[in-house]
Protein backbone atom coordinates (compact mmCIF):
# COMPACT_ATOMS: atom_id res chain seq x y z
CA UNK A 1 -141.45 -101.51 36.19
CA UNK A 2 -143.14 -102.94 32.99
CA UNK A 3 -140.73 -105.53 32.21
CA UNK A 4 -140.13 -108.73 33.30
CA UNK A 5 -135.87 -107.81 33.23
CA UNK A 6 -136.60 -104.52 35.97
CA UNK A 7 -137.68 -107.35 38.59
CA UNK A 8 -134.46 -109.30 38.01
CA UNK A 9 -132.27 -106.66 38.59
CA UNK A 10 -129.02 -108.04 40.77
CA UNK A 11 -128.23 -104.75 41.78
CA UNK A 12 -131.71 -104.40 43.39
CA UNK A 13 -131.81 -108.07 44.32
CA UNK A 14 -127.86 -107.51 46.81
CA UNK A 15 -130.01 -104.51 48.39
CA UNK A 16 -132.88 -106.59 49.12
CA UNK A 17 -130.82 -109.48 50.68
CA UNK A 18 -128.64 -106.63 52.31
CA UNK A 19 -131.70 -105.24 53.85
CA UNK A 20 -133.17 -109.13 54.66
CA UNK A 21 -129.66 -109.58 56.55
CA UNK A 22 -129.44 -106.37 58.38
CA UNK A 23 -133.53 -107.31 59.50
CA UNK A 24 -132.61 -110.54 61.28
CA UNK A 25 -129.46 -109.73 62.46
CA UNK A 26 -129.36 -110.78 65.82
CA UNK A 27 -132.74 -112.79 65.37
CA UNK A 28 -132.74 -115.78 67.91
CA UNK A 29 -133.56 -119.09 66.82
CA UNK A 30 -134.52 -119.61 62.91
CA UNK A 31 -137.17 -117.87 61.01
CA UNK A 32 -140.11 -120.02 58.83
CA UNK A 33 -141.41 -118.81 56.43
CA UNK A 34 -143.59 -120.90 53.84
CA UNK A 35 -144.77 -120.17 50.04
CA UNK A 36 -147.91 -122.37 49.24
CA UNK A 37 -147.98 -121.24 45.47
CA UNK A 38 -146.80 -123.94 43.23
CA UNK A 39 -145.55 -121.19 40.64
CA UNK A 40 -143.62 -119.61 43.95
CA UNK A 41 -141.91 -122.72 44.62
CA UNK A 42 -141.01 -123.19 40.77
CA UNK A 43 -139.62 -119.57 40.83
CA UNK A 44 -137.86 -120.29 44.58
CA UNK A 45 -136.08 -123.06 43.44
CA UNK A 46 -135.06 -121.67 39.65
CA UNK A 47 -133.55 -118.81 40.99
CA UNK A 48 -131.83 -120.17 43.53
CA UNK A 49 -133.35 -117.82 46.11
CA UNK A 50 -132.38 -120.16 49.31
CA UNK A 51 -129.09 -120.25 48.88
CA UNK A 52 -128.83 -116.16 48.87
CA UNK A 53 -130.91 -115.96 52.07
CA UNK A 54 -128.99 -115.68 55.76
CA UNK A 55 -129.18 -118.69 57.58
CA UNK A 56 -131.70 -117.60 60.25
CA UNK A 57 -134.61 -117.70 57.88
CA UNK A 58 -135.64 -121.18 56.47
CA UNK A 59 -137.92 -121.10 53.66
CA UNK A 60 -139.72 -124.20 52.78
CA UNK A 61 -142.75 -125.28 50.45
CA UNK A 62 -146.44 -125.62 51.54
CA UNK A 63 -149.66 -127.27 50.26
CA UNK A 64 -149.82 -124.71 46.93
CA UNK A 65 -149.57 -127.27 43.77
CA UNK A 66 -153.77 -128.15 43.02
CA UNK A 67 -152.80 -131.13 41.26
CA UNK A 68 -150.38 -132.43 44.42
CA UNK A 69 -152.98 -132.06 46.98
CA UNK A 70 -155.64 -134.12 45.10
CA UNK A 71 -156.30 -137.01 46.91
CA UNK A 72 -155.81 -140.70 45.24
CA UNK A 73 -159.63 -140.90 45.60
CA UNK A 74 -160.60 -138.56 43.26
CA UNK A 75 -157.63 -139.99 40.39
CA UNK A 76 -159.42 -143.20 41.31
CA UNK A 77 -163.07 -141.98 40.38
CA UNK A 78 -161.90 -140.27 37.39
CA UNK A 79 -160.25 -143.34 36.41
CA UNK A 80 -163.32 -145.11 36.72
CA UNK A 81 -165.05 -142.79 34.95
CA UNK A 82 -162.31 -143.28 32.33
CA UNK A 83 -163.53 -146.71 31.72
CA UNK A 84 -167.68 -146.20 31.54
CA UNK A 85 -168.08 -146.62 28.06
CA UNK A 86 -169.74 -143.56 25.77
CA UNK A 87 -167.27 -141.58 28.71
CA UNK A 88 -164.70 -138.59 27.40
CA UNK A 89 -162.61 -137.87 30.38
CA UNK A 90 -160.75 -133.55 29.78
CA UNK A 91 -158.65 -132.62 31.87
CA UNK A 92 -155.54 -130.68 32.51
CA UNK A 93 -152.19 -132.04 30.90
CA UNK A 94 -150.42 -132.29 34.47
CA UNK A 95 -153.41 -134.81 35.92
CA UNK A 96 -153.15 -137.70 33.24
CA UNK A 97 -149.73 -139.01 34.81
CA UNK A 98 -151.08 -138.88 38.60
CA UNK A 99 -151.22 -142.66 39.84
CA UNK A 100 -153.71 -143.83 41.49
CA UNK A 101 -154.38 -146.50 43.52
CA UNK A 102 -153.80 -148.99 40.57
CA UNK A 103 -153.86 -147.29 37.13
CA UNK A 104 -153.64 -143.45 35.54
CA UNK A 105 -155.50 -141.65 33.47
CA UNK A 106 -152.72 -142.05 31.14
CA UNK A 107 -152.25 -146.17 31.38
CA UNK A 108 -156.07 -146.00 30.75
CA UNK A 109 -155.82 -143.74 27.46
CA UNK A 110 -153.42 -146.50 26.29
CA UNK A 111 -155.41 -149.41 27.25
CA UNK A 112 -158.17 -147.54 25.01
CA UNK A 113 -159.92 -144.98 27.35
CA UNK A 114 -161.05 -141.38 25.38
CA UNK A 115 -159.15 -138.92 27.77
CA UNK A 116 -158.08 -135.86 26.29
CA UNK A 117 -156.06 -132.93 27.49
CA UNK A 118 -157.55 -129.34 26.88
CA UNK A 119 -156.28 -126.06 27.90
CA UNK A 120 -159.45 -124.36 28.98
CA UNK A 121 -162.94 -125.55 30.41
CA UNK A 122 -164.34 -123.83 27.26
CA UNK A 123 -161.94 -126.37 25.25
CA UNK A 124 -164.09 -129.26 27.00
CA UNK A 125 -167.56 -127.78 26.32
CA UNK A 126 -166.42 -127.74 22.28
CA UNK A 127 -165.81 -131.70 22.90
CA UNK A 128 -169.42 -132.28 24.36
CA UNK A 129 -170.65 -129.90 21.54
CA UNK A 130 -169.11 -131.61 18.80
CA UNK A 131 -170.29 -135.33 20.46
CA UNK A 132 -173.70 -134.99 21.52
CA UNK A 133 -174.07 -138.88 21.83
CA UNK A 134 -171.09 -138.58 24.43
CA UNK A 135 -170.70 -137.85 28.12
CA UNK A 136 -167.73 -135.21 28.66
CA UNK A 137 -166.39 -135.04 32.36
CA UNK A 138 -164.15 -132.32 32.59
CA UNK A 139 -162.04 -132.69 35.58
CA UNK A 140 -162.17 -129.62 38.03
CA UNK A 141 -159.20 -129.67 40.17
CA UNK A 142 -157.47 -126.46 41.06
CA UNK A 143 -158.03 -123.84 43.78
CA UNK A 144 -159.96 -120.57 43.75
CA UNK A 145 -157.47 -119.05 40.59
CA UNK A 146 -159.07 -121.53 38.41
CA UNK A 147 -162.80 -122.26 39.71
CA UNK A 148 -164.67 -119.62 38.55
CA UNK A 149 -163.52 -121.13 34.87
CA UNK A 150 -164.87 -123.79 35.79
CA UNK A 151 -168.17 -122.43 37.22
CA UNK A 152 -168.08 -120.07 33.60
CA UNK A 153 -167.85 -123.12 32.15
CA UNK A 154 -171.37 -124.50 33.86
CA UNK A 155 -173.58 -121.28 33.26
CA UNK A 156 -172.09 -121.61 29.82
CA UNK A 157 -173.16 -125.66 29.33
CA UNK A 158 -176.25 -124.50 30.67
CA UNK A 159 -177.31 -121.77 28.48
CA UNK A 160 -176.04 -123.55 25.30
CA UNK A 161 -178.48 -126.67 26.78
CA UNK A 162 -175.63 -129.00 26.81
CA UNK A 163 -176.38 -131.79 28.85
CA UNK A 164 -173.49 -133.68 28.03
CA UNK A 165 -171.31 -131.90 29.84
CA UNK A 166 -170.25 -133.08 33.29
CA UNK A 167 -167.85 -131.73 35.98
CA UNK A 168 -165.99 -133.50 38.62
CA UNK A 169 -164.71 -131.27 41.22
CA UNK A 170 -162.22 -131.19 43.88
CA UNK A 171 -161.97 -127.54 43.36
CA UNK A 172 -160.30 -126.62 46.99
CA UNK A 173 -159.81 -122.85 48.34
CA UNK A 174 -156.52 -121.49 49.93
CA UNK A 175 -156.91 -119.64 53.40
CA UNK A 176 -158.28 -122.54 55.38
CA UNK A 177 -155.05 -125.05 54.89
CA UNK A 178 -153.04 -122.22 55.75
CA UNK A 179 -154.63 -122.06 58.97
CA UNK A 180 -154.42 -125.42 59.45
CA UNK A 181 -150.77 -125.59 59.21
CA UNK A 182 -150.48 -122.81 61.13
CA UNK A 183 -151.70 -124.75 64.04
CA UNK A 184 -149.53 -127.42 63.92
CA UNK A 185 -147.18 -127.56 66.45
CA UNK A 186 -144.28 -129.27 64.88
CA UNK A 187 -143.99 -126.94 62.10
CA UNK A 188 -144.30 -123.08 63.51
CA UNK A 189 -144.58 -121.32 60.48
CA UNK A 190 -144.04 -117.85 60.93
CA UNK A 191 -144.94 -116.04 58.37
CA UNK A 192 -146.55 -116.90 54.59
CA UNK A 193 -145.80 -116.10 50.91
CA UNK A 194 -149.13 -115.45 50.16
CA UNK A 195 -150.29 -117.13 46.61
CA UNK A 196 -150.43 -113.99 43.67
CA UNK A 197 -152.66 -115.96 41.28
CA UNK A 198 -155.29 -116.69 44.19
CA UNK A 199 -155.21 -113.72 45.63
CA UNK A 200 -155.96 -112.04 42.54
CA UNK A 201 -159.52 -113.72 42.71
CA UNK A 202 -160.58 -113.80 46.55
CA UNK A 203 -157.97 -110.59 47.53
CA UNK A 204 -155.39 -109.75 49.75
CA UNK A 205 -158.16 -108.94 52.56
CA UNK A 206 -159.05 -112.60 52.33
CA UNK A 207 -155.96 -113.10 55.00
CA UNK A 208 -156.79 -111.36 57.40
CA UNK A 209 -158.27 -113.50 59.66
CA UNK A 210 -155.48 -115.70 59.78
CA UNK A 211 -153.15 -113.00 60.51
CA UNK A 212 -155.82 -111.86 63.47
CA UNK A 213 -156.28 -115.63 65.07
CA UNK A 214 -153.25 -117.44 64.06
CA UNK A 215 -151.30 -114.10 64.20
CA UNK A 216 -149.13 -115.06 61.56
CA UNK A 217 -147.49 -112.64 59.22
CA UNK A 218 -148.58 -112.52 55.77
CA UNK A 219 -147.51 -111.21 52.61
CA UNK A 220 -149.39 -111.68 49.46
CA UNK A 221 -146.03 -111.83 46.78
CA UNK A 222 -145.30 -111.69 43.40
CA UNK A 223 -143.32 -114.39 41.08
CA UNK A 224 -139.72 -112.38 40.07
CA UNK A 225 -136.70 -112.75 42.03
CA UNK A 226 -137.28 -109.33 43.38
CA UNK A 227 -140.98 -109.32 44.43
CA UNK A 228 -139.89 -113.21 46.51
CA UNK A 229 -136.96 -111.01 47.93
CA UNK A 230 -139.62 -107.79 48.77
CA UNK A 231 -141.61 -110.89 50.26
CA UNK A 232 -138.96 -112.66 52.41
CA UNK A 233 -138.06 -108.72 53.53
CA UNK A 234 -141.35 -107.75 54.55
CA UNK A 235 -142.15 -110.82 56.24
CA UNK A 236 -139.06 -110.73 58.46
CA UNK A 237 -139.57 -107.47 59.34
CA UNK A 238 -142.89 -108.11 60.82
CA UNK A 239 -141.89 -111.24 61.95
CA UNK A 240 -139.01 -109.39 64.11
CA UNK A 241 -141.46 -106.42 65.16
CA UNK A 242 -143.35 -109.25 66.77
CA UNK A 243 -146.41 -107.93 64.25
CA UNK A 244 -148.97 -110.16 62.24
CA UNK A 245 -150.31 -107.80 59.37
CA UNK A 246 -151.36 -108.50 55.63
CA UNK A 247 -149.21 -106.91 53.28
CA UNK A 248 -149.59 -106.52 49.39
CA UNK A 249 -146.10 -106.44 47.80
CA UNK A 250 -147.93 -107.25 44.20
CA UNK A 251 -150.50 -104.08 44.36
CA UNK A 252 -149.93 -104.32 40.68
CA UNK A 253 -151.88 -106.74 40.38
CA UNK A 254 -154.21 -107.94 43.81
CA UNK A 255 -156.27 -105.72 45.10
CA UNK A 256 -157.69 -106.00 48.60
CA UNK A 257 -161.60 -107.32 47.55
CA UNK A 258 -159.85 -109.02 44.72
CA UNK A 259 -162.12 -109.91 41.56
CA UNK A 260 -165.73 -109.26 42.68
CA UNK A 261 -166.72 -110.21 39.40
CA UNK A 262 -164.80 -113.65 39.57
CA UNK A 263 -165.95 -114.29 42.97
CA UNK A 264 -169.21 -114.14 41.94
CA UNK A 265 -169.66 -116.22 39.46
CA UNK A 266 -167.96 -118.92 41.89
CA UNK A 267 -170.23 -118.31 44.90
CA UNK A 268 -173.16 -118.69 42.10
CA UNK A 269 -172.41 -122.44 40.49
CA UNK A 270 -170.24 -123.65 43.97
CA UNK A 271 -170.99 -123.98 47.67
CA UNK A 272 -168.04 -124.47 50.84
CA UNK A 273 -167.97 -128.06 51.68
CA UNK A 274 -165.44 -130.36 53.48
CA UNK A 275 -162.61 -131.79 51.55
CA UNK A 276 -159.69 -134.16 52.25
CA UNK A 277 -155.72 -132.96 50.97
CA UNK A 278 -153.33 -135.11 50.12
CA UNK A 279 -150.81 -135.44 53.43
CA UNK A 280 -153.34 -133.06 54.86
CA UNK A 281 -156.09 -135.13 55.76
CA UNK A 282 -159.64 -133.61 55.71
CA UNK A 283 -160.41 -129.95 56.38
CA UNK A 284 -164.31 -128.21 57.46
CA UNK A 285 -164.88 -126.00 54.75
CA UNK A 286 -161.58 -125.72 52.58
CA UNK A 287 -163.30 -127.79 49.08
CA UNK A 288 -166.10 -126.41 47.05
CA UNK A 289 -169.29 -128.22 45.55
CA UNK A 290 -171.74 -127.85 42.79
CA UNK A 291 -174.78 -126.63 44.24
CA UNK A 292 -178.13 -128.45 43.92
CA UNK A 293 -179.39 -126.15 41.84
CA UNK A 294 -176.52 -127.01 39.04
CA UNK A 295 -176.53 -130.44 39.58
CA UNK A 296 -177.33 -132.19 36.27
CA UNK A 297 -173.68 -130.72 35.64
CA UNK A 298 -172.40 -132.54 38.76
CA UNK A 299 -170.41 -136.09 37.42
CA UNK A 300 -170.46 -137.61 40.73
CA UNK A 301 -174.31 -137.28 41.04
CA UNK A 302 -175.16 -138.03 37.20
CA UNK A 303 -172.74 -140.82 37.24
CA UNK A 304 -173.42 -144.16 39.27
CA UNK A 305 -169.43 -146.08 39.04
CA UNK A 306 -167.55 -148.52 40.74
CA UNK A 307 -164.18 -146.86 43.25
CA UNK A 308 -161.91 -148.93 43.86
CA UNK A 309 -160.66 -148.48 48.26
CA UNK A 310 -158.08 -145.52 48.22
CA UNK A 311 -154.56 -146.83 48.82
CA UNK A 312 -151.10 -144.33 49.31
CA UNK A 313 -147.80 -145.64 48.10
CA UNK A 314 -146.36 -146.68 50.76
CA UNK A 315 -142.69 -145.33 50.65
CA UNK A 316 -144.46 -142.07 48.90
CA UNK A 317 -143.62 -138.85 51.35
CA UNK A 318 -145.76 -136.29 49.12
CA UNK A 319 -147.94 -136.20 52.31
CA UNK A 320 -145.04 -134.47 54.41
CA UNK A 321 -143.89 -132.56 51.85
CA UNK A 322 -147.07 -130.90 51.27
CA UNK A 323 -146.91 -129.81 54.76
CA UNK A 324 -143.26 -128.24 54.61
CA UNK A 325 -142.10 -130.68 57.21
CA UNK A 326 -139.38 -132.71 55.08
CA UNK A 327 -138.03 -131.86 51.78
CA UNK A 328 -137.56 -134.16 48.80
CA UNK A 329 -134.13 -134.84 49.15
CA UNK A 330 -135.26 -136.77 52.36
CA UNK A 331 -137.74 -139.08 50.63
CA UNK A 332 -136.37 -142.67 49.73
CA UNK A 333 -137.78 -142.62 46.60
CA UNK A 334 -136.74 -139.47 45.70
CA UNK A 335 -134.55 -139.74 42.32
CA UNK A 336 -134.24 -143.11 42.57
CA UNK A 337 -137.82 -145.17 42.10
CA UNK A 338 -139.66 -141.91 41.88
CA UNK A 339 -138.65 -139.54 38.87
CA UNK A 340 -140.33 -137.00 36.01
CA UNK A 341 -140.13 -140.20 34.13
CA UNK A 342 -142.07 -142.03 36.18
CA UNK A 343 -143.46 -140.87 39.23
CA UNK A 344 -144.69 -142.30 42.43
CA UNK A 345 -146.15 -139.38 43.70
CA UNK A 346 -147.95 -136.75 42.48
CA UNK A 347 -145.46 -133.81 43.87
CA UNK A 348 -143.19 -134.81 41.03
CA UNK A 349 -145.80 -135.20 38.55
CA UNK A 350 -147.18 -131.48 38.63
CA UNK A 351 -145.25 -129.03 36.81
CA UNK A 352 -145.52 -127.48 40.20
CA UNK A 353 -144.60 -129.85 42.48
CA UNK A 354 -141.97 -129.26 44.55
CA UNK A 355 -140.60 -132.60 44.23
CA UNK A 356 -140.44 -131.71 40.42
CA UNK A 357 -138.58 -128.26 40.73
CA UNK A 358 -136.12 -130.00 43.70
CA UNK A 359 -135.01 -132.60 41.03
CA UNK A 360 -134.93 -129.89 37.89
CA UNK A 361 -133.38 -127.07 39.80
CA UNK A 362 -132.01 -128.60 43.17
CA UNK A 363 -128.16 -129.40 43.34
């Protein structure tokens, strides 16, 4: 299969949801299974894929959109860094309509701040090349898919001597969230939609211990109709069996040591270190740092500014989304004060956010 049209197939697609039905036939109770890959839930919800699954498995949304589980503290720091003068703020298109406690990067650019959206890292270095006499903070947020960019991005600055060039990071990595949710008691998750685009990077073997401890089924899953459908199939199956394995279902693509290459160069420029999620709350080991040794690229140690105290909207229910424990249809601001227009929270700012896909897709 070489073409996107072979893995939308609806006469493959009935005998994967023939085969899901026939697997949990009988099943007691309900089955939950969560994707935490924003491009998952996109694909979930524009295809319609919960509405062709039985009613004994209950698929819901986990922490997978990078821009989503960026706390309001770090939109607050960039923000002040938005507003130190000689300061060029790149980032990402999706983070400039974020709020944060008071302001966006987007009110700022209005009120006169230089931010500037860029598609790559290397897009930012060009900035702090062509404006030596500037300071260029290039906003890392993202999970392990798009890190090592950003770490290729520092040996790059460095070897080109561009001192210039500043990162602020809230770079977090996948597995350890998942294992934090798997924990919780009030949402028994079991089994997980493993994200394609990480996994690519760190490797389907990188689940393994959560499959071993938490003994929860896992399935690292493509983005088509069919390869969600191969997911949901392989995960009940296991899930029945009473099993907790890894599975690849996109072996086109992940391999089980992933990018060795990638996940050096990230292991080179960044170091584990605790970080908090948005809904989540703070997790040992799930963010990554700049290490000490590339610190002159580190914007939070080169530049001394003034954060303003973190503060949540308070009707805002991106927190509980994140976590797959209510959907957006139950938050009151949901379509009504909160919209793509203008959003409260950042789970319908992100491209995506589940909140986003619920009100482009949802019925």
């Amino acid at each position: 299969m070489k073409y996107s049209a072979e893995f939308r197939d609806p006469v493959l697609a009935r005998g994967l949801l023939e085969a899901i039905a026939e697997t949990v036939a009988g099943y007691r109770g309900r089955m939950t299974l969560m994707e935490v890959c924003g491009t998952h839930t996109m694909a979930i919800y524009q295809h319609g894929i919960r509405a062709l699954l039985p009613e004994a498995i209950r698929l819901i949304s986990g922490p997978g959109c990078p821009v989503c589980v960026t706390p309001v503290g770090y939109v607050d720091h960039a923000i002040a860094l938005a507003r130190r003068p000689g300061t060029i703020i790149a980032t990402f298109g999706d983070m400039v309509r974020v709020p944060g406690s008071s302001s966006s990067l987007l009110r700022e650019k209005a009120l006169g701040a230089d931010v500037r959206i860029v598609y790559s890292p290397l897009d930012a270095l060009t900035l702090a090349e062509n404006n030596r006499q500037q300071t260029v903070v290039f906003l890392g947020v993202g999970f392990e898919t798009t890190a090592p960019t950003v770490a290729g991005s520092i040996l790059e600055a460095r070897r080109r001597k561009l001192d210039n060039y500043l990162v602020l990071t809230a770079h977090k990595t996948m597995p350890t969230p998942m294992a934090a949710l798997a924990s919780d008691p009030e949402l028994q998750v079991d089994g997980y939609l493993c994200p394609a685009h990480v996994s690519a990077v760190i490797g389907a073997d990188a689940y393994l211990p959560l499959a071993e401890k938490h003994r929860v089924p896992c399935v690292v899953t493509g983005f088509e109709p069919l390869d969600v459908l191969q997911g949901v199939l392989m995960l009940s199956r296991q899930t029945v069996a009473g099993e907790a394995r890894v599975e690849n279902q996109y072996r086109r693509y992940v391999k089980p040591d992933g990018n060795p290459r990638a996940r050096a160069i990230l292991e080179e420029v960044f170091s584990p270190c605790d970080a908090r999620w948005r809904g989540i709350g703070e997790i040992a080991g799930s963010g990554l740092e700049i290490r000490e040794a590339f610190a002159s690229f580190d914007a939070a140690c080169q530049l001394s500014v003034t954060i303003e105290e973190p503060v949540e909207h308070g009707g805002c229910l991106c927190g509980e989304i994140l976590k797959g424990k209510v959907t957006p249809k139950e938050c009151p601001l949901f379509r009504t004060l909160c919209t793509p227009e203008d959003p409260v929270g950042a789970c319908m700012v992100s491209s995506e956010g589940t909140c986003a896909a619920e009100y482009k897709y949802g019925c």
